[in-house]
N, C-alpha and C. Protein backbone atom coordinates (compact mmCIF):
# COMPACT_ATOMS: atom_id res chain seq x y z
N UNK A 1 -19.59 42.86 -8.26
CA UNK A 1 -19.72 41.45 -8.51
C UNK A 1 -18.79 40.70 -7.55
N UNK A 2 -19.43 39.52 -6.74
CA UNK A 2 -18.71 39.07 -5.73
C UNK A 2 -18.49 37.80 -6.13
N UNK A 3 -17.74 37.71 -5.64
CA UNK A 3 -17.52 35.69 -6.43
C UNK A 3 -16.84 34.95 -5.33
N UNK A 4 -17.94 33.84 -4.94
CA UNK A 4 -17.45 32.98 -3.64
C UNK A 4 -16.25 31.72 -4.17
N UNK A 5 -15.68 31.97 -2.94
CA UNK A 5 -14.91 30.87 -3.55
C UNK A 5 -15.41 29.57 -2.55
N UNK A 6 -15.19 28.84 -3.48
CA UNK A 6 -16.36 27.39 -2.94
C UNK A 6 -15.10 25.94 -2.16
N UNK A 7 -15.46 25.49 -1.44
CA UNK A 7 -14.46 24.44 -0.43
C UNK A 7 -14.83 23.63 -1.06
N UNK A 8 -13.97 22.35 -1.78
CA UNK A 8 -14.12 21.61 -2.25
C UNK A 8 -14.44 20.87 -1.01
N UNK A 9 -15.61 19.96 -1.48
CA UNK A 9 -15.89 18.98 -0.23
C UNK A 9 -15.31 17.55 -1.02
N UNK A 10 -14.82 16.76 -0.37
CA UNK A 10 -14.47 15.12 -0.12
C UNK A 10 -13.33 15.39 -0.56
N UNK A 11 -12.40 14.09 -1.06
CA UNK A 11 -11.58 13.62 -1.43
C UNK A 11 -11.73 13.39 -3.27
N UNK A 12 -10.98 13.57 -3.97
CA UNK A 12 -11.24 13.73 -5.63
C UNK A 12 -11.78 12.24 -6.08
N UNK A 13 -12.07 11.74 -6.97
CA UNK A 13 -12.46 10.70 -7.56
C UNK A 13 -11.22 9.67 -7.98
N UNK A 14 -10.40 10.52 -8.63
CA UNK A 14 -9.17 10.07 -9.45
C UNK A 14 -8.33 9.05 -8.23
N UNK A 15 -7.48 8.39 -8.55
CA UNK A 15 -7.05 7.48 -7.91
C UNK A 15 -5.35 8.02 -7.61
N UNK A 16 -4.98 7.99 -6.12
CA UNK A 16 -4.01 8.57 -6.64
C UNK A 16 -2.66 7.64 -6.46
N UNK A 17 -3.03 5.76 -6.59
CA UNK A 17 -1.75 5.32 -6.92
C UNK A 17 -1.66 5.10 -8.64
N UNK A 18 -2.81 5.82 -9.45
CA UNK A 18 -2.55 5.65 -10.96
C UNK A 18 -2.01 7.29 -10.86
N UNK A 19 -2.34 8.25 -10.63
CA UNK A 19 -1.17 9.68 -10.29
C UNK A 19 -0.19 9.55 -9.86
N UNK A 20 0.18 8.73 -9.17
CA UNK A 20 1.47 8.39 -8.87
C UNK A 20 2.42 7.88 -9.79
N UNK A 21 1.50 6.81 -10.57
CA UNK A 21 2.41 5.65 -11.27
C UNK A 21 2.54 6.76 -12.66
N UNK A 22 1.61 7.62 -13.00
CA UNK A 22 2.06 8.56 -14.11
C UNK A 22 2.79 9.35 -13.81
N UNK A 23 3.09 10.11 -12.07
CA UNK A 23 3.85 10.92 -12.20
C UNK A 23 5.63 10.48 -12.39
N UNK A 24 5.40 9.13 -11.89
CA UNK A 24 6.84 8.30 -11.68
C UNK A 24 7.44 8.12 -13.17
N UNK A 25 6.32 7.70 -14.21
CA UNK A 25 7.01 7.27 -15.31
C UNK A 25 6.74 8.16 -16.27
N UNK A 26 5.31 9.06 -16.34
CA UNK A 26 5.69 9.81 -17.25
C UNK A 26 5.48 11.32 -16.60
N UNK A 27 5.95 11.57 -15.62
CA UNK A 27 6.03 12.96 -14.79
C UNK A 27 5.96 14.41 -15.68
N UNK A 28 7.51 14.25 -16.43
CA UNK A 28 8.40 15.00 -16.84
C UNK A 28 7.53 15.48 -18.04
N UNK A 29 6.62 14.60 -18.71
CA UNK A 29 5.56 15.43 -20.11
C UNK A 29 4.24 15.73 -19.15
N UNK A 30 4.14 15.39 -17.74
CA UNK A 30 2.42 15.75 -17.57
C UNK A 30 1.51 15.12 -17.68
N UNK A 31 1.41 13.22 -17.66
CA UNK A 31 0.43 13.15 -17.76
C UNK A 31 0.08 13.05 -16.55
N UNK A 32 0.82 12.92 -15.25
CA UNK A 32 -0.62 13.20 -14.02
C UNK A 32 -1.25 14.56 -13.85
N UNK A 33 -0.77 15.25 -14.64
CA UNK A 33 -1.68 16.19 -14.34
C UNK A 33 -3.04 15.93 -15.72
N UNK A 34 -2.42 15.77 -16.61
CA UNK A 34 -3.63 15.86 -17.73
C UNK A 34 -4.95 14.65 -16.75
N UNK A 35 -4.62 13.47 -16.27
CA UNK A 35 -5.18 12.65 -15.80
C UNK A 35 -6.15 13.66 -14.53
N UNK A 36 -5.88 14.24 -13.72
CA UNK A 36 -6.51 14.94 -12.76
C UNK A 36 -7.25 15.88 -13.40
N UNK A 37 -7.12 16.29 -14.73
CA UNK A 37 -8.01 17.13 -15.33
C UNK A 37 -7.00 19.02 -15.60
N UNK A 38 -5.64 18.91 -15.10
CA UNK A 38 -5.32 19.89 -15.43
C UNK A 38 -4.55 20.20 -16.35
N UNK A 39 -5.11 20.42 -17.83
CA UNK A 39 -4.64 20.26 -18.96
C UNK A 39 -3.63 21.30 -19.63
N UNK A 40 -4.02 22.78 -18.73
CA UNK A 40 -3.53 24.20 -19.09
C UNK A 40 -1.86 23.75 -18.48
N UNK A 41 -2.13 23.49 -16.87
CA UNK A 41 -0.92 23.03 -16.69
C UNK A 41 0.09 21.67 -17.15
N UNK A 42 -0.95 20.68 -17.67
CA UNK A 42 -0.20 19.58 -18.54
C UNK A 42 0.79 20.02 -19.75
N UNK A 43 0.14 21.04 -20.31
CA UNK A 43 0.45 21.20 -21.20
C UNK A 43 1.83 21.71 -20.86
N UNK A 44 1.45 22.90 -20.21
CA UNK A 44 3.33 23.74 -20.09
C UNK A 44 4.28 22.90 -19.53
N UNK A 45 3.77 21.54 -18.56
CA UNK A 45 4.72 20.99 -18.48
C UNK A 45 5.28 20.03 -19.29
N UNK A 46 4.54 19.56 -20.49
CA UNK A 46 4.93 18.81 -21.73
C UNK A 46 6.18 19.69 -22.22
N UNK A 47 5.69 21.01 -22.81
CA UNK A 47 6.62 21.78 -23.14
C UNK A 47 8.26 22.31 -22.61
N UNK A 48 7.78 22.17 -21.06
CA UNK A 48 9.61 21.86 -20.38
C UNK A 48 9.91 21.30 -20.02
N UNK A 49 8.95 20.26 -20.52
CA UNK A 49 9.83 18.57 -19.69
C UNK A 49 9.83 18.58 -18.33
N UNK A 50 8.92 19.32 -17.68
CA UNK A 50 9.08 19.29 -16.03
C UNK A 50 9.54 20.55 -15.31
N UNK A 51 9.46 21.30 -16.45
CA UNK A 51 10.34 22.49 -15.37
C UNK A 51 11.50 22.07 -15.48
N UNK A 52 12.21 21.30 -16.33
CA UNK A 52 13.87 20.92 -16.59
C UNK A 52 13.63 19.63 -15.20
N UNK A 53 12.82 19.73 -14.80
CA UNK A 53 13.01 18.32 -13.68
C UNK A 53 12.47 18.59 -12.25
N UNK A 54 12.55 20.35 -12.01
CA UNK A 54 12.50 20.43 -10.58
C UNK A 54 10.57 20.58 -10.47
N UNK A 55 10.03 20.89 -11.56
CA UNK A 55 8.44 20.58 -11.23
C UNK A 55 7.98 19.39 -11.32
N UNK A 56 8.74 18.54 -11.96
CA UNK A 56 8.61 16.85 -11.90
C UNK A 56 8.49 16.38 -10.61
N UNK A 57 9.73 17.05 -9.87
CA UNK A 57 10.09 16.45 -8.65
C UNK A 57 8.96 16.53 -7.89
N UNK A 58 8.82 18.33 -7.58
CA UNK A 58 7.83 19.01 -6.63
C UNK A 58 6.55 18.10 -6.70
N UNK A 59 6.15 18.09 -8.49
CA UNK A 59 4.58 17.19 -7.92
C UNK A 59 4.91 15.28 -7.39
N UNK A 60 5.97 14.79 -8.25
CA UNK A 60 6.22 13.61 -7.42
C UNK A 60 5.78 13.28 -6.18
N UNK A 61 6.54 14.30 -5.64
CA UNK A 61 6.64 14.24 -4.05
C UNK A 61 5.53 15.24 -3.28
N UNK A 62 4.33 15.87 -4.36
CA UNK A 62 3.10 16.03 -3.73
C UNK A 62 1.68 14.96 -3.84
N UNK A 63 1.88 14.38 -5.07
CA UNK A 63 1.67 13.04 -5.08
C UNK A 63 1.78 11.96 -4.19
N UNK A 64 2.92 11.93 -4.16
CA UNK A 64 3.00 10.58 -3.16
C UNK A 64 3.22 10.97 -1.50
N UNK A 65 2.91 12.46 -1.35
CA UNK A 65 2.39 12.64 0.43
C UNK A 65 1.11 12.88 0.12
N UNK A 66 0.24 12.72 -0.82
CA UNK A 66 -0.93 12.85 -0.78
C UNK A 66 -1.50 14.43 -0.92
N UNK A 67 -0.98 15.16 -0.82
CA UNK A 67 -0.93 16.75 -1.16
C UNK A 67 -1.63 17.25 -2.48
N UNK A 68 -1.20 16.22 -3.27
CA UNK A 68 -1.74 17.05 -4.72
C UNK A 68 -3.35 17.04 -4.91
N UNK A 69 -3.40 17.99 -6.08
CA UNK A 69 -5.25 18.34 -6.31
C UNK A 69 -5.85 17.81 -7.57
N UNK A 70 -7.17 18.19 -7.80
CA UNK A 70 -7.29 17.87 -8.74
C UNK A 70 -7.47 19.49 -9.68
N UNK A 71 -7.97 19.25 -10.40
CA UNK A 71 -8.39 20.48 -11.38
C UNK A 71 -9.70 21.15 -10.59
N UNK A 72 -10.57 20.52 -9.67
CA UNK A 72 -11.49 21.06 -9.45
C UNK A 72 -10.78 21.61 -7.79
N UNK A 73 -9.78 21.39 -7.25
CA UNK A 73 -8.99 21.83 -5.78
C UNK A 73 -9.15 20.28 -5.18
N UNK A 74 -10.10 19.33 -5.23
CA UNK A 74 -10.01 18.36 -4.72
C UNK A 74 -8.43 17.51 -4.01
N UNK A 75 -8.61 16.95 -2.85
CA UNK A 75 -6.92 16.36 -2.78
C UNK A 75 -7.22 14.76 -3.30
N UNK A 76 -6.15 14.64 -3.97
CA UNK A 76 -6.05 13.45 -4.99
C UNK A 76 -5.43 12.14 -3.55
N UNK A 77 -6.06 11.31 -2.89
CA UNK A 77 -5.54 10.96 -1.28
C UNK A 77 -6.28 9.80 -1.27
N UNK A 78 -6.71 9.22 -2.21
CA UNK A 78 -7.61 7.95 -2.22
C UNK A 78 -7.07 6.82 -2.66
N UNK A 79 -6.21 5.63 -2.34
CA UNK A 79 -5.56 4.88 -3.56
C UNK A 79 -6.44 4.26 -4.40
N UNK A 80 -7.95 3.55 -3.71
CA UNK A 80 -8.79 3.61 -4.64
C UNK A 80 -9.76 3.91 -4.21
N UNK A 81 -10.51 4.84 -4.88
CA UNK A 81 -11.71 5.43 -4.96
C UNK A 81 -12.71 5.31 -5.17
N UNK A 82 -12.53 4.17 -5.86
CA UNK A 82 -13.92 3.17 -6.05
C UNK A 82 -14.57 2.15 -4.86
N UNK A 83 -13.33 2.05 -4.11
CA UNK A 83 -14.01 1.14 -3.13
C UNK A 83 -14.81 1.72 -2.06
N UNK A 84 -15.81 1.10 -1.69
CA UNK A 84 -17.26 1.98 -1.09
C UNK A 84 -16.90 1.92 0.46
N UNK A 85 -17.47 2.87 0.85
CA UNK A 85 -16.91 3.49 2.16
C UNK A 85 -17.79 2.17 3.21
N UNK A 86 -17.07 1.20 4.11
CA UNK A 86 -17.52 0.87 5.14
C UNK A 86 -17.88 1.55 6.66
N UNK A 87 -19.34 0.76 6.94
CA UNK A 87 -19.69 1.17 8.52
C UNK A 87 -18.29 0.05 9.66
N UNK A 88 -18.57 1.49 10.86
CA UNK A 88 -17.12 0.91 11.52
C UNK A 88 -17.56 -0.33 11.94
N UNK A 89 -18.80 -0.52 12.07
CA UNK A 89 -18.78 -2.31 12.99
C UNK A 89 -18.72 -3.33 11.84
N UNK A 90 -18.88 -3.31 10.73
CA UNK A 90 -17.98 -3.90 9.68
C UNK A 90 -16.71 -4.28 9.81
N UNK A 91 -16.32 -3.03 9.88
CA UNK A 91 -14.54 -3.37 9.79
C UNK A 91 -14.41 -3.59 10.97
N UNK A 92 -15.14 -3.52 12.23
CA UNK A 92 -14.95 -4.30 13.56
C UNK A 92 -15.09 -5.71 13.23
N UNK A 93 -15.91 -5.78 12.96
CA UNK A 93 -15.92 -7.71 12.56
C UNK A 93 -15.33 -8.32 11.95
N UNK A 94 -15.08 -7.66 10.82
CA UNK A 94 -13.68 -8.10 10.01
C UNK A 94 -12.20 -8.23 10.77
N UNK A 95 -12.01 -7.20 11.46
CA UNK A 95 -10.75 -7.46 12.64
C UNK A 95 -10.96 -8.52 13.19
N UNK A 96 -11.79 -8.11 14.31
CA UNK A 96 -12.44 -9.17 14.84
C UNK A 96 -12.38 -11.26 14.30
N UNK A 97 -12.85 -11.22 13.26
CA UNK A 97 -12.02 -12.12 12.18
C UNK A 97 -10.71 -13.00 11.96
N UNK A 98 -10.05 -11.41 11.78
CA UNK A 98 -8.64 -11.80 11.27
C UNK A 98 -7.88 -12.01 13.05
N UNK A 99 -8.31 -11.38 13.78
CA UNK A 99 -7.71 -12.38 15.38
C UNK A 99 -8.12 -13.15 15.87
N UNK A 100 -9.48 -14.14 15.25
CA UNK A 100 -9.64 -15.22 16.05
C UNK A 100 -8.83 -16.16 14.17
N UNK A 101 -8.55 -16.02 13.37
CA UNK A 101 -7.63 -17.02 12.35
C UNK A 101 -6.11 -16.72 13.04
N UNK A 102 -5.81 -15.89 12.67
CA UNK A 102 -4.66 -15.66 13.71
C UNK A 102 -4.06 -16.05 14.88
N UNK A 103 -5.55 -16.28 15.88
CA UNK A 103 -5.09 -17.06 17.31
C UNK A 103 -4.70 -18.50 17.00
N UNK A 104 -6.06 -18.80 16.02
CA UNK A 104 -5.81 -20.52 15.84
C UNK A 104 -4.59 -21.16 15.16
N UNK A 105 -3.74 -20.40 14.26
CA UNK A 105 -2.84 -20.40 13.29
C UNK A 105 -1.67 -19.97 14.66
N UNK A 106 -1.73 -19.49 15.71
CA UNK A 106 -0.63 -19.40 16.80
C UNK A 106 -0.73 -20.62 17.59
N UNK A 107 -2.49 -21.13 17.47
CA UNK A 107 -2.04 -22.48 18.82
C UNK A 107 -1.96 -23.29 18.01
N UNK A 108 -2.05 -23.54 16.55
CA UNK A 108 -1.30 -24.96 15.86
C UNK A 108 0.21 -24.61 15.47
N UNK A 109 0.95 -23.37 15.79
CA UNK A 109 2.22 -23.48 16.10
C UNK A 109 2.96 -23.87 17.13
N UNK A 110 2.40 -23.34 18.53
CA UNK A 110 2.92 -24.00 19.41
C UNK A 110 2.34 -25.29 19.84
N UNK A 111 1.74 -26.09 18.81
CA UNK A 111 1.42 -27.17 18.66
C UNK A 111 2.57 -27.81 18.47
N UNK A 112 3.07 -27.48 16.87
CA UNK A 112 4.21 -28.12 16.17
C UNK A 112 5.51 -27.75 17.12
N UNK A 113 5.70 -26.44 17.87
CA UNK A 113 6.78 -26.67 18.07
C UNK A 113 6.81 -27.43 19.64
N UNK A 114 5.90 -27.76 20.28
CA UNK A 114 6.12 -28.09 21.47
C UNK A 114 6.26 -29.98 21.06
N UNK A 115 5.95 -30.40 20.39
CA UNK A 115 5.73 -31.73 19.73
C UNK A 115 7.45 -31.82 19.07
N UNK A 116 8.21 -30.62 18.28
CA UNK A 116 9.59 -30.85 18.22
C UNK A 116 10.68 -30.76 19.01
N UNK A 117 10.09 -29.98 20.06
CA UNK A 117 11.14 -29.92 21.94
C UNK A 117 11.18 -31.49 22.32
N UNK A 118 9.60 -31.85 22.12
CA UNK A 118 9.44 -33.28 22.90
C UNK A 118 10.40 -33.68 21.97
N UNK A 119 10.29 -34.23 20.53
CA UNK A 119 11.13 -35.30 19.69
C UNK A 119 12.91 -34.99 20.24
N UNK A 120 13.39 -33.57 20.27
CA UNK A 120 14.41 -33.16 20.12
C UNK A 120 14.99 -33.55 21.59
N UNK A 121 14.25 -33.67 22.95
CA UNK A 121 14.41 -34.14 24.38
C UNK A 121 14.97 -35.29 24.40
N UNK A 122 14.09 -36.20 23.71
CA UNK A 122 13.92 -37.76 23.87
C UNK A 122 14.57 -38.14 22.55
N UNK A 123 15.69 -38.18 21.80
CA UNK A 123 16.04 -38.84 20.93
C UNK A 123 16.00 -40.39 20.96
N UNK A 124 15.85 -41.12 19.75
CA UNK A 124 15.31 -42.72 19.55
C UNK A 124 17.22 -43.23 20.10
N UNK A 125 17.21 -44.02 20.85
CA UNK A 125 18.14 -44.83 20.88
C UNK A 125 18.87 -46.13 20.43
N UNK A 126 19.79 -45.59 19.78
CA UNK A 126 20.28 -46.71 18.77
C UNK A 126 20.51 -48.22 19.54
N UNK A 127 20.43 -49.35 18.54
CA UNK A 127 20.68 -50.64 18.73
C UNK A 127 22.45 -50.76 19.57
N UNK A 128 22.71 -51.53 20.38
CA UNK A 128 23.71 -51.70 21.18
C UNK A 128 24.90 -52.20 19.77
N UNK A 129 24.16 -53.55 18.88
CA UNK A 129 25.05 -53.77 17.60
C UNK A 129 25.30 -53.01 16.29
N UNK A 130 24.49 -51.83 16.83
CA UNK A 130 25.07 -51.16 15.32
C UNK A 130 26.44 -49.81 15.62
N UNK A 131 25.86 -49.55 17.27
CA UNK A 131 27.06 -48.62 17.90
C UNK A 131 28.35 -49.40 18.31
N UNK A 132 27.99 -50.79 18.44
CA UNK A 132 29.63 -51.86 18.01
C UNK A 132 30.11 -51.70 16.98
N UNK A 133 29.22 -51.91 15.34
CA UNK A 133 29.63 -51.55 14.27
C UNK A 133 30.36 -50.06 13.59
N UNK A 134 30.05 -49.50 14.44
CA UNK A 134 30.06 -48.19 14.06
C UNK A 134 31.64 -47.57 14.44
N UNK A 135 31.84 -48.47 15.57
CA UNK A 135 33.38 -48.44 16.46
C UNK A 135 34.12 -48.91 15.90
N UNK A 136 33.89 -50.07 15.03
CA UNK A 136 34.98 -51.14 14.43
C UNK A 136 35.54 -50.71 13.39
């Protein structure tokens, strides 16, 4: 009896800045793992509180490099997973976009500031009788 072992294809479903935010606050009982679906191991880590701390740590910090799995081998690497995969000339246009708001939002700055060089050049010149007053 031969038994293949199968490549998980994609990226897991689960989200992994809500694995994160469970492993951060409630690490140490397991629920990111119960959340990914691995309950055998949730469990033992309920029971030691983390491995006393140092399996807390380990998945922490496989979590948040993106490393960790799910129950099915999947890598948990999606922050959200729900959002639907765009074509690249989409997100070309969308760039595309955000540098022509960007350009215009740079030439009404050096709008304003070339308009405060001028004011700051040419200061208004005071009345001859109030710089008498001002002496006295």
């Amino acid at each position: 009896m031969t038994r293949s072992l199968a490549v998980p294809s994609g990226p897991s479903e689960k989200s992994r800045g809500v694995a994160l935010a469970l492993a951060a606050v409630l690490g140490p009982f397991g629920a990111h793992r119960f959340y990914v679906g691995k309950t055998g191991t949730g469990l033992l880590m309920l029971c030691t509180l983390g491995g006393a701390g140092l399996w807390y740590l380990y998945d922490l910090i496989l979590v948040s490099g993106g490393s960790f799995r799910d129950a099915e081998g999947r890598l948990v690497s999606k922050w959200d997973p729900e959002e639907p995969a765009r074509h690249p000339s989409e997100l070309a246009e969308e760039v595309l976009d955000e540098l022509s708001a960007l350009r215009s939002e740079v030439a009404e700055l050096a709008e304003r500031l070339d308009f405060a060089e001028r004011l700051l050049a040419h200061p208004p010149r005071a009345d001859s009788d109030s710089v008498s007053t001002l002496k006295a």
